[in-house]
Protein backbone atom coordinates (compact mmCIF):
# COMPACT_ATOMS: atom_id res chain seq x y z
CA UNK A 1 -178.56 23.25 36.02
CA UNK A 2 -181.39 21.68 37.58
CA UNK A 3 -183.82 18.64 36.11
CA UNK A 4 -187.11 18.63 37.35
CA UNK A 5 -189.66 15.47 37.09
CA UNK A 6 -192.42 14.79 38.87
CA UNK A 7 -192.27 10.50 40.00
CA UNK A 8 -195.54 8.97 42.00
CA UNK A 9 -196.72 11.74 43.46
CA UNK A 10 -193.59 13.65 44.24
CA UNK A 11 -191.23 16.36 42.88
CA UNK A 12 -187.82 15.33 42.42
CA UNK A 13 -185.01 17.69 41.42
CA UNK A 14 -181.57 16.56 40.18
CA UNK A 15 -178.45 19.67 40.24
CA UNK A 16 -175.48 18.52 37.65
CA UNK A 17 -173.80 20.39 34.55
CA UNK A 18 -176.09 21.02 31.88
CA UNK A 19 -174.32 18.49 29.22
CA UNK A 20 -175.04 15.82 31.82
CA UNK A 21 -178.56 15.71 30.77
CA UNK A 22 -178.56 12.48 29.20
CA UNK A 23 -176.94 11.05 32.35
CA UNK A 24 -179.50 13.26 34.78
CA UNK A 25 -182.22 11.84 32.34
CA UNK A 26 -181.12 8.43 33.25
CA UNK A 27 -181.04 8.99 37.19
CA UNK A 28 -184.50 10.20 37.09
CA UNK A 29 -185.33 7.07 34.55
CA UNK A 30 -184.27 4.82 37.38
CA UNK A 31 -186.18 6.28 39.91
CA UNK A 32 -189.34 6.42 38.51
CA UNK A 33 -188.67 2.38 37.54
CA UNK A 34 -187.98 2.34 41.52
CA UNK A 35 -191.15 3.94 42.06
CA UNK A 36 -193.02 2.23 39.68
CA UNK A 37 -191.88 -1.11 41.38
CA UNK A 38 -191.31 -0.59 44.68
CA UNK A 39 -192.16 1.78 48.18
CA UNK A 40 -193.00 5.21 47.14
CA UNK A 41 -189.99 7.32 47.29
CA UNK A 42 -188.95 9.45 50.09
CA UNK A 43 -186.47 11.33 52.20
CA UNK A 44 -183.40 9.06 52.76
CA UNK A 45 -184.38 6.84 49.76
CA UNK A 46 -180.87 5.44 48.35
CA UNK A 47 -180.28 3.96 44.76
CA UNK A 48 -177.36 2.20 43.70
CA UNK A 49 -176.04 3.97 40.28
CA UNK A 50 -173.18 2.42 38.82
CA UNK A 51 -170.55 3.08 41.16
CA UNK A 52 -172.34 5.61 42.91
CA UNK A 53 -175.20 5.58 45.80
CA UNK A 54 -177.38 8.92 44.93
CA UNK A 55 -179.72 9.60 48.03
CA UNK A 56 -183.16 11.60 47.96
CA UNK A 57 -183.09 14.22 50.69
CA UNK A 58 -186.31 16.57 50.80
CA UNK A 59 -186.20 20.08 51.09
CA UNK A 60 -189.13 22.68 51.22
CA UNK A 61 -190.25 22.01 47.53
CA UNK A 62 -189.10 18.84 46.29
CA UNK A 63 -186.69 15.42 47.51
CA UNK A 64 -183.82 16.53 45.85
CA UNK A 65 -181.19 13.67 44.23
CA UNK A 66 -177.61 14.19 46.42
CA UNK A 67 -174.32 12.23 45.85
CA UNK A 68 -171.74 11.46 48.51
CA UNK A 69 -169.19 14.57 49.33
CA UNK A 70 -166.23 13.14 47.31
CA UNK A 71 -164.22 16.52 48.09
CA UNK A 72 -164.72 15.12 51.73
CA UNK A 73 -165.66 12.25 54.01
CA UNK A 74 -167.75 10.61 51.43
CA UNK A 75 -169.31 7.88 53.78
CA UNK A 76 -170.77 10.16 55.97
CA UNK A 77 -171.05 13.13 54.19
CA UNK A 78 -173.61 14.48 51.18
CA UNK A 79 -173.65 17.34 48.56
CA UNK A 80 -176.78 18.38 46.51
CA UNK A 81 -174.99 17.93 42.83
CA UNK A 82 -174.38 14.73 41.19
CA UNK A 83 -171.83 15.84 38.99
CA UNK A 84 -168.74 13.47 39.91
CA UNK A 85 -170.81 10.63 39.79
CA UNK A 86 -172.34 11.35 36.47
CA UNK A 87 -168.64 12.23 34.92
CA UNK A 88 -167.36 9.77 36.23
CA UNK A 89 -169.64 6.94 35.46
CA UNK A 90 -169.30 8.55 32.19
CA UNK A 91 -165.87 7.81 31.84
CA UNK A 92 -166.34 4.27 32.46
CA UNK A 93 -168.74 3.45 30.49
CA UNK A 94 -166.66 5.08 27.69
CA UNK A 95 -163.45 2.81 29.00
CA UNK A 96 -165.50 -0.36 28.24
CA UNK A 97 -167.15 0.50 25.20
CA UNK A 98 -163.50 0.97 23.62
CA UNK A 99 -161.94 -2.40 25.03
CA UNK A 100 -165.53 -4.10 24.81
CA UNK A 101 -165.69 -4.99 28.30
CA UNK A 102 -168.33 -5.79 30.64
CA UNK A 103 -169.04 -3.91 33.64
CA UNK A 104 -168.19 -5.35 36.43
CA UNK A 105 -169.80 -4.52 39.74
CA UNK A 106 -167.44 -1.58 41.88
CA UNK A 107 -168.24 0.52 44.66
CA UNK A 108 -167.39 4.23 45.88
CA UNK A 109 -166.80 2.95 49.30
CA UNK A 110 -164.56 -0.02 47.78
CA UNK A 111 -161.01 -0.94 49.20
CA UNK A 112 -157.89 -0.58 46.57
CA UNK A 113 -154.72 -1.92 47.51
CA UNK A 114 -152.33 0.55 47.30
CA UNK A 115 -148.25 -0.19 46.54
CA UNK A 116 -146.99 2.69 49.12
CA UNK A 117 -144.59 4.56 46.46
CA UNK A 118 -146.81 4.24 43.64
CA UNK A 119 -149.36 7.43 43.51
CA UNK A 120 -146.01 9.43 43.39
CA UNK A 121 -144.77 8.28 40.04
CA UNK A 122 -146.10 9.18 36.71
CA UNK A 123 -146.33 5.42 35.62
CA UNK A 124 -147.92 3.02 37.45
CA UNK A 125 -150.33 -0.28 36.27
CA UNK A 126 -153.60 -1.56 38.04
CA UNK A 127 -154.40 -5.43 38.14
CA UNK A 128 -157.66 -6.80 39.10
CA UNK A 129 -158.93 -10.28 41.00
CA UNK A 130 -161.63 -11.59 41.90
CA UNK A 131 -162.68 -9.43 44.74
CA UNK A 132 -161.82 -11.53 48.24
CA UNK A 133 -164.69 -9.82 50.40
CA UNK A 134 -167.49 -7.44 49.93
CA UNK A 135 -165.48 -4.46 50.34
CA UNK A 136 -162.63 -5.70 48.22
CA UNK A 137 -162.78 -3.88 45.01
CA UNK A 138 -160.62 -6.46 43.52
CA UNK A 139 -158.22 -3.76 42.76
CA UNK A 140 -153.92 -3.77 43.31
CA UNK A 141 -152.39 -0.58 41.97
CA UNK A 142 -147.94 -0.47 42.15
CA UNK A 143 -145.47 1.54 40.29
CA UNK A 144 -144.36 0.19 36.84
CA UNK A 145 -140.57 0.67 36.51
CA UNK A 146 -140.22 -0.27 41.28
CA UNK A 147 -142.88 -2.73 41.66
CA UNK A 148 -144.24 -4.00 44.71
CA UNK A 149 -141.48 -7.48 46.09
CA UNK A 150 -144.02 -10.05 47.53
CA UNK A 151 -143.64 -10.73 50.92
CA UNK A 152 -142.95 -7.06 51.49
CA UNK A 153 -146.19 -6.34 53.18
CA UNK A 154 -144.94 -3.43 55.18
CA UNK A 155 -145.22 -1.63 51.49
CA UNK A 156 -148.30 -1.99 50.50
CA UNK A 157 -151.36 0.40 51.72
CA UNK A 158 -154.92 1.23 50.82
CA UNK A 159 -157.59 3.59 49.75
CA UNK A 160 -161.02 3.78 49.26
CA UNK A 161 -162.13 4.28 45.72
CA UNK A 162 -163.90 7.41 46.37
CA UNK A 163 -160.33 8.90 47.64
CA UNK A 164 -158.55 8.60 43.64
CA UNK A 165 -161.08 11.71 42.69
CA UNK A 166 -158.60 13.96 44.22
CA UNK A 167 -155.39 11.36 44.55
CA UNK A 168 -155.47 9.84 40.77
CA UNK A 169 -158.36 11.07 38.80
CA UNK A 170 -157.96 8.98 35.92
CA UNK A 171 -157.85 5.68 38.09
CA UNK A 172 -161.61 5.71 38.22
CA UNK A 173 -162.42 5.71 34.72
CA UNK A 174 -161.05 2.17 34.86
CA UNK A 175 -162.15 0.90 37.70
CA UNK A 176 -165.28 -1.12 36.21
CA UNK A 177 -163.47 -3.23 34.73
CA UNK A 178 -163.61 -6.98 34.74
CA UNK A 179 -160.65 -9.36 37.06
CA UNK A 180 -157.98 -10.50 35.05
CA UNK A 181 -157.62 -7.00 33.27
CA UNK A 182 -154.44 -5.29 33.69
CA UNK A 183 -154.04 -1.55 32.93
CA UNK A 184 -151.14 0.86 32.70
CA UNK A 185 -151.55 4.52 33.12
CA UNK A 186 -148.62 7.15 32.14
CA UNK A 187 -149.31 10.60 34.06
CA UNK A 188 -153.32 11.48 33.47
CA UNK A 189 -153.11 9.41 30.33
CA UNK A 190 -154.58 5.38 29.94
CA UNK A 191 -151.27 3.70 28.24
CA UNK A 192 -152.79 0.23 28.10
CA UNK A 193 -155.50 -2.08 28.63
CA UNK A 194 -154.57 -5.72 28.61
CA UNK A 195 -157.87 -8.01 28.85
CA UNK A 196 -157.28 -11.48 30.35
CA UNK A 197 -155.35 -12.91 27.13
CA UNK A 198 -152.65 -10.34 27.49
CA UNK A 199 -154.19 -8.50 24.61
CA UNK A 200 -153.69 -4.56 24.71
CA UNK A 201 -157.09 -3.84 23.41
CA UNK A 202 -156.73 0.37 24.19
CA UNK A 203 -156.25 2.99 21.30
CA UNK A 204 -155.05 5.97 22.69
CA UNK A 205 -156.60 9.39 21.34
C-alpha cells in the first residue's frame, strides 16, 4: 500500500503493508518535523528511524521514502518499501514495553560478535556491553549448552546487524536493548530476558 502526504512543498510517498499504517504515519510524522525544522527535503535526504536509515529518492511524481536492501548488500544498496524496518522496529518496541526497558541506541550497519558455532544451534543467549566503538553494537551472541572458552579467539566471528534478517530473525527484535541485559532465545522463540539484576523479566506468550 502506498501513504501519500504532501511535506513543505513536496509529495512524499511511503510503500509498506497496509497494517503498518500507524508506523508509515509515524515516518511521515518525522519528516515533516525534519522539514519543519530543518533544509527542505530532497532527493538523497536520510533520517535516522530507530534502527533504520530511510532515504528520500525522487522519482517522476513524488521523493519516495526507501529503506536499505536487507535481502542484499544493505550498505550500498536500496529498495522502495519500508516494510522490514517498520516490522521490525515494531518488534522492538514491543520487546521493551514487556521487560520495561529503555531503548538503547542500535544501528542496521552495527557489528555483533558472533561465537562461530552458535547460529547453528536452536539455543543460544545474547549479552550486551557498553558498545567499545561507534560501530560496536555492544552485542556478543554464543551457544547456550558449548559456550564460547575465553582466550579462544580463533572462535569467535561477526555480523552486521542487518545480516540476522535472513540468519536469525528473531535476534533483532532484541537488539534495542540496554548493556547489561542478557537474553536467551530457544529456536524462533525469546526464552528469557534477564535485565542487569539477573531478573528474568520476559513472559512468554
Amino acid at each position: 500500500m502506498t501513504f501519500h502526504r504532501h511535506i513543505a512543498g513536496r509529495s512524499v510517498s511511503l510503500n509498506c503493508a497496509s497494517d503498518l499504517q500507524p508506523q508509515a504515519d509515524a515516518v511521515l510524522d518525522a519528516l515533516e518535523a525534519r522539514a519543519d525544522s530543518g533544509p527542505t527535503l530532497a532527493d538523497g535526504t536520510t533520517v535516522q528511524f530507530g534502527w533504520t536509515r530511510l532515504t528520500l529518492r525522487a522519482d517522476d511524481q513524488a521523493l519516495v521514502v526507501c529503506e536499505p536492501n536487507f535481502d542484499g548488500d544493505a550498505l550500498k544498496e536500496e529498495r522502495d518499501s519500508v516494510d522490514v524496518s517498520l516490522r521490525v522496529l515494531t518488534e522492538q518496541v514491543a520487546v521493551l514495553r514487556q521487560v520495561n526497558a529503555p531503548a538503547y541506541p542500535i544501528e542496521f550497519s552495527d557489528w555483533v560478535v558472533v561465537d562461530g558455532n552458535s547460529l547453528s544451534v536452536a539455543r543460544i543467549y545474547l549479552q550486551r556491553k557498553p558498545p567499545a566503538t561507534a560501530s560496536d553494537s555492544g552485542w556478543y551472541i554464543g551457544a547456550v549448552e558449548n559456550p564460547y572458552v575465553a582466550g579462544d579467539e580463533a572462535a569467535l566471528g561477526g555480523a552486521r546487524v542487518y545480516q540476522f534478517h535472513k540468519l536469525r530473525p528473531t535476534v533483532l527484535s532484541v537488539l534495542a536493548l540496554p548493556p547489561e541485559y542478557m537474553v536467551v532465545i530457544n529456536g524462533v522463540q525469546i526464552e528469557a530476558i534477564f535485565d542487569p539484576g539477573d531478573v528474568n523479566r520476559w513472559r512468554a506468550s
